[in-house]
Protein backbone atom coordinates (compact mmCIF):
# COMPACT_ATOMS: atom_id res chain seq x y z
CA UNK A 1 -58.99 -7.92 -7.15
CA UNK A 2 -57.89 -11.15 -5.49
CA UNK A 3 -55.69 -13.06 -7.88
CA UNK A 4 -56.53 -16.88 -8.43
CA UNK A 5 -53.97 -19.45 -7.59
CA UNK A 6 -51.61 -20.92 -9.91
CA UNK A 7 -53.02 -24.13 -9.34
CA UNK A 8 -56.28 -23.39 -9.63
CA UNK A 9 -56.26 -21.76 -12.81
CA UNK A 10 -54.09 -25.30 -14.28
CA UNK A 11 -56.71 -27.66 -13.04
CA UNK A 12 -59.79 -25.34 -14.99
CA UNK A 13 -57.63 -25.92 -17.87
CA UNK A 14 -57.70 -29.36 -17.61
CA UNK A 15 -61.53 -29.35 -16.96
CA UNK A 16 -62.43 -27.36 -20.06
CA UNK A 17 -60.01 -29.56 -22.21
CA UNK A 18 -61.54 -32.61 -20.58
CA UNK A 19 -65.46 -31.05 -21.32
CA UNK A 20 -64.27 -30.22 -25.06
CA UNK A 21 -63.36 -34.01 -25.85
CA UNK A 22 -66.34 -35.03 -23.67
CA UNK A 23 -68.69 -33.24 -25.97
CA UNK A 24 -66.57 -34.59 -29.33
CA UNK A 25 -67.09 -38.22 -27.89
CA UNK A 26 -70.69 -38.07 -27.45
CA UNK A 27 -71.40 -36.65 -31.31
CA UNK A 28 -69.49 -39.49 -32.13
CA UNK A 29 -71.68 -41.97 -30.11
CA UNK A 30 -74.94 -41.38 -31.74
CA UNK A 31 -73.97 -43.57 -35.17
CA UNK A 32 -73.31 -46.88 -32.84
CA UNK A 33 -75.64 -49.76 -30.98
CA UNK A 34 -76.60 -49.70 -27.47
CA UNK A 35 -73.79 -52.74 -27.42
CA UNK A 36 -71.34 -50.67 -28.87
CA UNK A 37 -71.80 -47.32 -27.02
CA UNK A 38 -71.00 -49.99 -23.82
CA UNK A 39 -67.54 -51.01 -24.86
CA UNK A 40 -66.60 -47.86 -26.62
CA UNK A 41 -67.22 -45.77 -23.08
CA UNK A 42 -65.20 -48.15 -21.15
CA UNK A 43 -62.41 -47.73 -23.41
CA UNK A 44 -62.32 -44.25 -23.21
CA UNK A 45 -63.33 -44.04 -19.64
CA UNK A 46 -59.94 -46.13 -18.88
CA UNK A 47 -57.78 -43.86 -21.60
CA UNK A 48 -59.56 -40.73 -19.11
CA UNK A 49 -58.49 -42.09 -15.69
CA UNK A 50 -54.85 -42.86 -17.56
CA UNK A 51 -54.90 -39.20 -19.17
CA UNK A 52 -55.75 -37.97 -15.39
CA UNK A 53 -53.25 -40.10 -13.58
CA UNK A 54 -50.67 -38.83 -15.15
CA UNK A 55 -51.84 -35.12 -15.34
CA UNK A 56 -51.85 -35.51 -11.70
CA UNK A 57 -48.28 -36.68 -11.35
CA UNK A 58 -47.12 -33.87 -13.83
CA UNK A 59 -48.86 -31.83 -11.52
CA UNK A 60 -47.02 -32.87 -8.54
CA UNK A 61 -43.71 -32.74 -10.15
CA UNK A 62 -44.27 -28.84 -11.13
CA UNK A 63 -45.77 -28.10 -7.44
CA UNK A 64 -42.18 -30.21 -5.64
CA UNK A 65 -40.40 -27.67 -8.65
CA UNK A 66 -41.94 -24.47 -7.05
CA UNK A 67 -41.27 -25.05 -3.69
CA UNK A 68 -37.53 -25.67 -4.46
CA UNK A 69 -37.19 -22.75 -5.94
CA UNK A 70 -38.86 -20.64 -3.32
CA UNK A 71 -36.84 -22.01 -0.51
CA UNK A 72 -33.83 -21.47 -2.72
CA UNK A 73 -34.98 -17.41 -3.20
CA UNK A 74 -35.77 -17.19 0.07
CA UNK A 75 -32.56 -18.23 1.49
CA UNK A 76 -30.78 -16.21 -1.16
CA UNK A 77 -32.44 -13.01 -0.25
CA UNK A 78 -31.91 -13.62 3.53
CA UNK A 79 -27.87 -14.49 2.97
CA UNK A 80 -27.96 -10.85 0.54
CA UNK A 81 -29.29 -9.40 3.53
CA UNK A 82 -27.33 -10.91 6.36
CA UNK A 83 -24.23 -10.14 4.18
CA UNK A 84 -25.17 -6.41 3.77
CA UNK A 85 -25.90 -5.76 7.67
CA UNK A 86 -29.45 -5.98 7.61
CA UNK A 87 -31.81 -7.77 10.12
CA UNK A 88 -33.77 -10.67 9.35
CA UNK A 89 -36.40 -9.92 6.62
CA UNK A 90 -39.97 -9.78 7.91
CA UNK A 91 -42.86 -12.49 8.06
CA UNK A 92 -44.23 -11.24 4.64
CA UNK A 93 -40.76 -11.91 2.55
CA UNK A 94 -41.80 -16.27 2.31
CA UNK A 95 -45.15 -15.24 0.57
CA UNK A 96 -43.25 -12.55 -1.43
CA UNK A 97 -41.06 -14.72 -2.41
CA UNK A 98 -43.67 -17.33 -3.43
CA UNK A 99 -45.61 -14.93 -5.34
CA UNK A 100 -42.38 -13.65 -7.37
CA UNK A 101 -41.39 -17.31 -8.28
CA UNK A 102 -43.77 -17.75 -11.04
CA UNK A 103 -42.65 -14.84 -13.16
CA UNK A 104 -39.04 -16.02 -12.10
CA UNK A 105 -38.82 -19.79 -12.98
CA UNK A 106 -38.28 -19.23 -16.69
CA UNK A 107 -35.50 -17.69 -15.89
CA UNK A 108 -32.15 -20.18 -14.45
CA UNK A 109 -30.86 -18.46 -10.82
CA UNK A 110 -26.66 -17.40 -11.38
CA UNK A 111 -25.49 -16.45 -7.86
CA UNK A 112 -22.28 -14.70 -7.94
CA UNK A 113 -21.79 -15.86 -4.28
CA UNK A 114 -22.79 -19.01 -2.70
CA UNK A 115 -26.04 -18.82 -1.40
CA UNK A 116 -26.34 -17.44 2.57
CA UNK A 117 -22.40 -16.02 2.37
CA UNK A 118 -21.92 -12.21 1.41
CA UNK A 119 -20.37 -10.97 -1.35
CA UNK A 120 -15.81 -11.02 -0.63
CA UNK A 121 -14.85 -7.61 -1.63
CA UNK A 122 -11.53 -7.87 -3.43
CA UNK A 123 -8.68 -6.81 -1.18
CA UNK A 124 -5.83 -6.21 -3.48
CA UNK A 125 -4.83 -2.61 -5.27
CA UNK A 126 -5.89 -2.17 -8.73
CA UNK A 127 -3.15 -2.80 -11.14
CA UNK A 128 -1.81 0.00 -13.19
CA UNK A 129 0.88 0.56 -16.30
CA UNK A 130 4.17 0.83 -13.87
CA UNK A 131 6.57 3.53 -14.65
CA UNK A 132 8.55 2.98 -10.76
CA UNK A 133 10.73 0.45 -9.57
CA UNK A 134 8.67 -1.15 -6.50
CA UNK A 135 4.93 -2.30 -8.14
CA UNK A 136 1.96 -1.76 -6.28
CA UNK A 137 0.06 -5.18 -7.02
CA UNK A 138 1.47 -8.23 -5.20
CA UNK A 139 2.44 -11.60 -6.61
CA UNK A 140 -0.46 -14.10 -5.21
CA UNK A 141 0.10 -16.81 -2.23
CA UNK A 142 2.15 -19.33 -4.18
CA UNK A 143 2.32 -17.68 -7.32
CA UNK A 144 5.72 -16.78 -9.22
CA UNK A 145 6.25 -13.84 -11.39
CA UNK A 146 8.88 -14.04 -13.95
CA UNK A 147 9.48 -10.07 -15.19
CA UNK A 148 12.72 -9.98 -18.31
CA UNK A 149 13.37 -6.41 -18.41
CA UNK A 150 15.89 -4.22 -20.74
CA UNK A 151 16.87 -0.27 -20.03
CA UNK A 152 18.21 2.28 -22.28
CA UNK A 153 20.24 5.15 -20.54
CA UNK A 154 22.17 8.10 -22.28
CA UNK A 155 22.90 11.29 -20.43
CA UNK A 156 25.52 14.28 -21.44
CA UNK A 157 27.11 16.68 -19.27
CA UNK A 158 29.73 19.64 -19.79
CA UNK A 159 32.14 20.46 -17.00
CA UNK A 160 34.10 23.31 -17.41
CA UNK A 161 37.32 23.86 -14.89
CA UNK A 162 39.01 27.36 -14.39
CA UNK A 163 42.73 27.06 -13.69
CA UNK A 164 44.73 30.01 -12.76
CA UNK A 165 43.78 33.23 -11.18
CA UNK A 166 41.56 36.68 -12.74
CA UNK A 167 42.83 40.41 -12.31
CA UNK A 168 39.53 41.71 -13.58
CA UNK A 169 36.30 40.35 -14.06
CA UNK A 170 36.93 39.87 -17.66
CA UNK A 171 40.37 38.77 -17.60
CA UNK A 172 41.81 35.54 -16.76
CA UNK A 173 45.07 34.57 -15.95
CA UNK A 174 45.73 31.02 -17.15
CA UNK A 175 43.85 27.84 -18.70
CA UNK A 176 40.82 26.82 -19.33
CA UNK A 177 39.83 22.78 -18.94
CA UNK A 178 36.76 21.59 -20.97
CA UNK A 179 35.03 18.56 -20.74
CA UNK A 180 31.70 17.01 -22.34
CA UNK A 181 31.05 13.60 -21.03
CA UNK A 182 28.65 11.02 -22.77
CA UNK A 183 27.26 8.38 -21.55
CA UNK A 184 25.45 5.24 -22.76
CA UNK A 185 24.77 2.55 -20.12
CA UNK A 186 22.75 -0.82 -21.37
CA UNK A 187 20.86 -3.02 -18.65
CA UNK A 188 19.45 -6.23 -18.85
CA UNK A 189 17.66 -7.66 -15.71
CA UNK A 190 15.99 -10.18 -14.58
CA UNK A 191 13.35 -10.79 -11.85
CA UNK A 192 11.49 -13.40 -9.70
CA UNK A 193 8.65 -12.80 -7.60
CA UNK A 194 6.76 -15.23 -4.75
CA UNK A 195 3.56 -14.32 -3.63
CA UNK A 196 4.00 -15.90 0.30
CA UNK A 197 0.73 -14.67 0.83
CA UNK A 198 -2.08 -12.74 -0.39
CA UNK A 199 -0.43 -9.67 0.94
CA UNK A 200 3.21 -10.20 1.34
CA UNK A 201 6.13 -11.17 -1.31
CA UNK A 202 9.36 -12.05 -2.22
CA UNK A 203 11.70 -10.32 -5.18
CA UNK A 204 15.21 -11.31 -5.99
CA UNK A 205 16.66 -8.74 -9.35
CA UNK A 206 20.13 -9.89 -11.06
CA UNK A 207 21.03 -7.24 -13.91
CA UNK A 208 23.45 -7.33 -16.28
CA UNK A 209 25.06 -3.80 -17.20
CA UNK A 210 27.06 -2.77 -20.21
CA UNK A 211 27.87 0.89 -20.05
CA UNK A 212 29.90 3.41 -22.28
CA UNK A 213 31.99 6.84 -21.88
CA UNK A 214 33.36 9.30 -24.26
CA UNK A 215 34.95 11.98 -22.92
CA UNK A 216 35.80 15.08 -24.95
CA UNK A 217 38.46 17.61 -23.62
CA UNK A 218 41.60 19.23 -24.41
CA UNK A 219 44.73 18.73 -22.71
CA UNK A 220 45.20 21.25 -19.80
CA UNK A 221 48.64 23.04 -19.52
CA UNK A 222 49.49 21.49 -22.91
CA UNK A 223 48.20 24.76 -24.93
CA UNK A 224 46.55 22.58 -27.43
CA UNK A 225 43.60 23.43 -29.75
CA UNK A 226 42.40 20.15 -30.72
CA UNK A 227 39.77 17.95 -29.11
CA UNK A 228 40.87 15.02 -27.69
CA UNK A 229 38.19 11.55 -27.36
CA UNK A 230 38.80 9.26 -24.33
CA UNK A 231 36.45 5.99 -24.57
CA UNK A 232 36.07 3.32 -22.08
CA UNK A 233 33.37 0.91 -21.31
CA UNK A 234 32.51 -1.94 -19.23
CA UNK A 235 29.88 -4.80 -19.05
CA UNK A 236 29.06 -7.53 -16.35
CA UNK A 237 27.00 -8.27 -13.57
CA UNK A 238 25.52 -5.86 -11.68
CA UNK A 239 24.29 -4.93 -7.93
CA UNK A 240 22.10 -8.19 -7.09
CA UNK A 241 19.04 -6.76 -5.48
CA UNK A 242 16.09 -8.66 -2.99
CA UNK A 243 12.81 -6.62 -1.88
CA UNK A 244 10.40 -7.74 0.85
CA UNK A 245 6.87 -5.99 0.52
CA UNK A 246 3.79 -6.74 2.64
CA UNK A 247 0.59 -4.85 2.17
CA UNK A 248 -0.76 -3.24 5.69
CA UNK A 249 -4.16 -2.78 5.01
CA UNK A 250 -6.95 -3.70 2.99
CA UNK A 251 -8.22 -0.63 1.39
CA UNK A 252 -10.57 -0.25 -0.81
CA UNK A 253 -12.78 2.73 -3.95
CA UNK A 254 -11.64 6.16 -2.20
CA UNK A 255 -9.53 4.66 0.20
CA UNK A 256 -5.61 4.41 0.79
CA UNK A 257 -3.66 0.92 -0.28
CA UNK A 258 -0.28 1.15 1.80
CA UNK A 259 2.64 -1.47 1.37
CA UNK A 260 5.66 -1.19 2.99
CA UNK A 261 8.87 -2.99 1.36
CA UNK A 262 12.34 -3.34 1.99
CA UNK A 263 15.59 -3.75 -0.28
CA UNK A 264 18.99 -4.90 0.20
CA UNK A 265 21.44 -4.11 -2.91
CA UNK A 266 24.54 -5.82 -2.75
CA UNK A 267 28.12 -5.06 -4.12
CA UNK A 268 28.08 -8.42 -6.87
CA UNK A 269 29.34 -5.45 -9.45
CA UNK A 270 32.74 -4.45 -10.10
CA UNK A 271 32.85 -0.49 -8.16
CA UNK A 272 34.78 2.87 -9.01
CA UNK A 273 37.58 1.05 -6.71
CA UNK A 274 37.87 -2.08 -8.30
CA UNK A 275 38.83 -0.62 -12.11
CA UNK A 276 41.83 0.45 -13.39
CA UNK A 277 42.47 4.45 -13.57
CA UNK A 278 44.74 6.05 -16.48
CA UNK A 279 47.31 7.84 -14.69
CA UNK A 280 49.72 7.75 -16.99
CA UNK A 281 49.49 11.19 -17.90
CA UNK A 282 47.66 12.34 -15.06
CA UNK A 283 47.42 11.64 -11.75
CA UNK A 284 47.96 13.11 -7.88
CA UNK A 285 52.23 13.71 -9.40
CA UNK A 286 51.60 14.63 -12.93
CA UNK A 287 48.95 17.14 -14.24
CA UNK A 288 48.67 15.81 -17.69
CA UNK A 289 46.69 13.26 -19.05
CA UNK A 290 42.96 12.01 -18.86
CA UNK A 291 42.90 10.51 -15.35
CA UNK A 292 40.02 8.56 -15.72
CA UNK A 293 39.48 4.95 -15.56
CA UNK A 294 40.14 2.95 -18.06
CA UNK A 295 37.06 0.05 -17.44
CA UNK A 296 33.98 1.37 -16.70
CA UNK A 297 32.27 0.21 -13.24
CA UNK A 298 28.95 -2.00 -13.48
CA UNK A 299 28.14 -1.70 -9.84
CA UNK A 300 28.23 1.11 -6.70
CA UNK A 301 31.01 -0.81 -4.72
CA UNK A 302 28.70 -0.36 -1.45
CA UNK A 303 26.27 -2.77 0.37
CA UNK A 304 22.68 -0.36 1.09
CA UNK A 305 19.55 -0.58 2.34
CA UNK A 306 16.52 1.30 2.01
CA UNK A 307 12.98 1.05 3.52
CA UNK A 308 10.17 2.49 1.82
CA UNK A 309 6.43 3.09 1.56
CA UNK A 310 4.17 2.55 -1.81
CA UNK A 311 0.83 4.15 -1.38
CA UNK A 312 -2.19 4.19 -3.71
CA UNK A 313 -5.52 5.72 -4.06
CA UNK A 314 -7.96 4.42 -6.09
CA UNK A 315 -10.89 7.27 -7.17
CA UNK A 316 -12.76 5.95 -10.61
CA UNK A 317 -11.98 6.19 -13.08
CA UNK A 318 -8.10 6.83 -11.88
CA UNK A 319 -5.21 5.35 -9.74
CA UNK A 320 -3.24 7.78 -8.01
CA UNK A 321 0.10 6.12 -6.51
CA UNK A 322 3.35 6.88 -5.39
CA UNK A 323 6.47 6.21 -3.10
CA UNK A 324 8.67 7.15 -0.32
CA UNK A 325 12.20 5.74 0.20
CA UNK A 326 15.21 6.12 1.92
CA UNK A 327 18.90 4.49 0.51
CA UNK A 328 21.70 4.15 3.35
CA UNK A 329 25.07 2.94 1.67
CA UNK A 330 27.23 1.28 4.26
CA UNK A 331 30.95 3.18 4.35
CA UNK A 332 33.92 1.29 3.34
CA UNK A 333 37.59 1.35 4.67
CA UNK A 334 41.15 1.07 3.54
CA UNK A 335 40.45 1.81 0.66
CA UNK A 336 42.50 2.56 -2.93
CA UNK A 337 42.22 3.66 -6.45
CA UNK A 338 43.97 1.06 -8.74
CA UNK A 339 46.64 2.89 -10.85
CA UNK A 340 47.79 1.48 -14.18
CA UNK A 341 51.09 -0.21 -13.61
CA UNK A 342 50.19 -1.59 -10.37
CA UNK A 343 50.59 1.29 -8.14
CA UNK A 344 48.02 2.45 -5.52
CA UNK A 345 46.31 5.66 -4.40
CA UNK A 346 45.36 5.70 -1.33
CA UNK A 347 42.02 7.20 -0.75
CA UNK A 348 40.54 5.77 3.32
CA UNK A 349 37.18 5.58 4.49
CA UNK A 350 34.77 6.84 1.62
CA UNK A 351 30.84 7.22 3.17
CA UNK A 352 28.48 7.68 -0.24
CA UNK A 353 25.65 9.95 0.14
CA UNK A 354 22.31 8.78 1.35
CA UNK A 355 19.45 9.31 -0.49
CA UNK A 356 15.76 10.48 0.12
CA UNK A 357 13.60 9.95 -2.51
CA UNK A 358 10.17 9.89 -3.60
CA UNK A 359 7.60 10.28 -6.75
CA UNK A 360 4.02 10.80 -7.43
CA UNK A 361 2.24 9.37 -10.37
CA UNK A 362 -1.76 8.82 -12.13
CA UNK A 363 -2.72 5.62 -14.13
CA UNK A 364 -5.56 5.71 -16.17
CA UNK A 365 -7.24 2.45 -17.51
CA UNK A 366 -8.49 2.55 -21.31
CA UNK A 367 -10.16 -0.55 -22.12
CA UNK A 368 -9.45 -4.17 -20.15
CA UNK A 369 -6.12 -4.65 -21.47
CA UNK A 370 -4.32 -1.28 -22.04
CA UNK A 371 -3.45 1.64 -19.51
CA UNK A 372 -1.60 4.47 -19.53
CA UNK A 373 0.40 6.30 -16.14
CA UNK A 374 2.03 9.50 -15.52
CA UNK A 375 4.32 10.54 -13.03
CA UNK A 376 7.26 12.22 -11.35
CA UNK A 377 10.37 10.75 -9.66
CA UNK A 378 12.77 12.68 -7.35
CA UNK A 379 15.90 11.52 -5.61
CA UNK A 380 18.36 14.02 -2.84
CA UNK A 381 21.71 12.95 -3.08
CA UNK A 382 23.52 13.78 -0.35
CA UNK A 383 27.35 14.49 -0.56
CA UNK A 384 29.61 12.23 -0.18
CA UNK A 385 32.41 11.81 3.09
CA UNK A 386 36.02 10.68 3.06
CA UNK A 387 38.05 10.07 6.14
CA UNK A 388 34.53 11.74 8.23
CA UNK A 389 34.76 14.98 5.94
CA UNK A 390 32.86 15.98 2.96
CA UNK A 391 34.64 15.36 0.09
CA UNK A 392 35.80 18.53 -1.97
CA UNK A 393 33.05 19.43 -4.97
CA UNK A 394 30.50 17.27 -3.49
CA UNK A 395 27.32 18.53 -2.61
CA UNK A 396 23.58 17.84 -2.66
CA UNK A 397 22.64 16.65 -5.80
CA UNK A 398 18.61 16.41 -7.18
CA UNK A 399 17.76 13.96 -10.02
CA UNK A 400 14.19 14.72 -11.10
CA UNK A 401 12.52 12.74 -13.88
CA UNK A 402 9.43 13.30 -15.98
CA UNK A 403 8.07 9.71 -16.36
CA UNK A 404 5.27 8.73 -18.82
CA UNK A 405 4.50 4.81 -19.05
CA UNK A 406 2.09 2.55 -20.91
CA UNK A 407 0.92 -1.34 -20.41
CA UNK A 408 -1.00 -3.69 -22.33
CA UNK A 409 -2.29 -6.92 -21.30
CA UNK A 410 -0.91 -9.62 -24.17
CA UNK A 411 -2.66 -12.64 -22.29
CA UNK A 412 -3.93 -13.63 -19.22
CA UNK A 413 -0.44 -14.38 -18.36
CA UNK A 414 1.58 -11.95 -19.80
CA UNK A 415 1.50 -8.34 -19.94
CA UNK A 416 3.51 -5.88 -22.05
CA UNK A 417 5.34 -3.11 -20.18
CA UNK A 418 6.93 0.54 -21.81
CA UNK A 419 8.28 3.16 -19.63
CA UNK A 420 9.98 6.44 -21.01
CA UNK A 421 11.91 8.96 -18.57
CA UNK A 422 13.11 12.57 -19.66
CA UNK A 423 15.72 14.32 -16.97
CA UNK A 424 14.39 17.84 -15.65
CA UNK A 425 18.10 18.49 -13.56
CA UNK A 426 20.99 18.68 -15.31
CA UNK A 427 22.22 15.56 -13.01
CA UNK A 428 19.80 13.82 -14.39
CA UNK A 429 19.76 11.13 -17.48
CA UNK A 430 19.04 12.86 -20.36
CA UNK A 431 16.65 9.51 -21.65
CA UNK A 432 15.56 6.58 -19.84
CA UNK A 433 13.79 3.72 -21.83
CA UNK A 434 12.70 0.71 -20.15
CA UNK A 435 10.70 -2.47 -21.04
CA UNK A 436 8.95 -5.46 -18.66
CA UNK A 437 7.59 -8.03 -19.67
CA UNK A 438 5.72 -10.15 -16.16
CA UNK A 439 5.02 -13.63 -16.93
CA UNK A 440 2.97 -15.42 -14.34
CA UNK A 441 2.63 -18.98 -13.69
């Protein structure tokens, strides 16, 4: 069946309402003179004409109304269509759209896009809690990101020298040198990010390092039986650090984000080099004593560099991410362990290790403000060279840490940042607890 237009079925109504007061008029008429019945239909035939006039004009408004709105969902469902590939829609999709506006106009039109331009699909990787140094979401174009951050370390080692020589297996010939080494080192850092662009940003990290060692040992060749405690500690600045990173590609749901960043670290700390060393009771002419130094270094004492490659995969409802890196620490020369009343050992050219590293980690969103990541970080220490030759007792070391890490969002702003890092090696940090806290402006 042929449905009636809109129009049509308005101006019956007004007919029927018009023949319903007709008839009520007339019933009224028969109680008045000829004389009467004149003036009284010429008053109402003038309030009709008024009544129609401006049922006409309503009328006219509501028809202008329609059409508006047509053109508007026309041209909105020929920009969705442009914007998803599609060729132009066919000679039907007008009338359609006409036909659809009716049941439609009650409701007010919310584009997400402006009308005629495709949806933007967002280009940047999806944040998650970060439990690794380099972030995977970018600071925006001329946006700054403030991050305060503190770290807890403690790690505890034994070391256990053999001195003298074994006629059997189960027989030795000499003393025994014990150590157990503790260490507490306290960091305090803070960073600045610029987003240059959309995809590319600047990061300049100053710490601030207070660090602690006990050692415990007894005195070799002294024969004693009692536990000595040597304590030393040191606090300053630390290694100044800046990072370039620049997203290569777009990506996109089940599909690779890669950004590529690069890191100078300085030498603004004070190095192994630069302390003092207790060698009053032992040192390269005298075989008792502790031999260690007496300040504790807040820095490496080398300039590096290191290149790396953050990767992430988003695949709902998880974020898998991780990194590849490479540290080159530039050699120094000439030079010397400071001795305790100004005398100087002479140690040459020292070349530190370089070190590969990467880690692999999941983040897992749980509402709009909290998430929670997992993950695993691995370095290869390489041993270290003095005067071109591998220094005696170095060798490859591996650092491998279990990393668990959890972020809520406090404000638009500001986000809440807890990382906590368990050592698999014995190399390794026994604890690592670290807090960020990113401010944006």
């Amino acid at each position: 069946m042929k449905r009636m237009p809109s129009r049509c079925v308005r101006t019956l109504g007004y007919t029927a309402v018009l023949l319903f007061n007709a008839e009520a008029f007339a019933q009224s008429l028969e109680d008045q003179t000829p004389q009467e019945n004149v003036a009284t239909l010429r008053q109402e035939l003038d309030r009709r004409v008024q009544e129609l006039d401006a049922l006409k004009r309503r009328l006219a408004d509501q028809e202008a109304g329609l059409a508006r709105l047509s053109r508007a969902l026309d041209s909105g469902t020929l920009g969705t269509l442009r914007g998803a590939g599609e060729g132009e829609p066919s000679g039907n999709a007008p009338a359609a759209g006409a036909a659809q506006t009716a049941q439609q106009s009650a409701q007010p039109v919310q584009p997400s896009q402006p009308v005629g331009q495709a949806p933007v699909t967002d280009s940047a990787p999806p944040a998650v809690a970060p439990i690794f140094d380099q972030p995977g979401v970018l600071t925006p174009r001329n946006k700054f990101v403030l991050e305060p951050s503190f770290q807890f370390s403690y790690s505890s080692t034994d070391r256990v020298a053999l001195v003298g020589y074994t006629i059997i297996p189960a027989l030795l010939i000499g003393l025994i040198d014990v150590r157990e080494v503790k260490t507490t080192t306290l960091t305090g850092g803070l960073a600045l990010r610029y987003g240059i662009t959309n995809r590319m940003e600047m990061e300049l990290r100053v710490p601030y390092v207070y660090s602690t060692n006990d050692t415990v040992s007894r005195e070799i060749f002294t024969g004693s039986a009692q536990d000595n405690v040597f304590s030393s500690n040191g606090r300053g600045i630390g290694d100044v650090e800046m990072t370039l990173r620049y997203q290569l590609n777009e990506g996109g749901p089940d599909r690779f984000y890669y950004i590529g960043w690069l890191r100078f670290k300085t030498a603004t700390g004070k190095g192994p080099f630069d302390v003092v060393t207790d060698c009053v009771t032992r040192c390269v002419g005298n075989t008792t004593g502790t031999g260690l130094p007496l300040e504790q270094p807040t820095g490496s004492g080398f300039y590096a560099v290191q290149p790396g490659l953050t990767w992430l995969f988003p695949s709902d409802p998880v974020v898998f991410f991780g990194n590849f890196s490479y540290l080159h620490s530039f050699a120094r020369s000439n030079l010397s362990l400071t001795i305790l009343d100004g005398e100087k050992d002479f140690v040459g050219r020292v070349q530190p290790g370089d070190i590969w590293g990467f880690n692999v980690g999941m983040g897992l969103a749980l509402n709009e403000k909290a998430s929670v990541s997992l993950g695993y970080d691995q370095s290869i220490v390489l041993p270290t060279k003095q005067n071109g030759q591998t220094v005696p007792g170095s060798v490859r070391v591996i650092l491998g840490t279990l990393l668990l890490g959890y972020s809520y969002r406090l404000s638009p702003k500001t986000t809440l940042n807890f990382t906590i890092g368990a050592g698999l090696t014995r190399d390794t940090p026994d604890l690592t607890l670290t807090v960020r806290v990113p401010i944006s402006f």
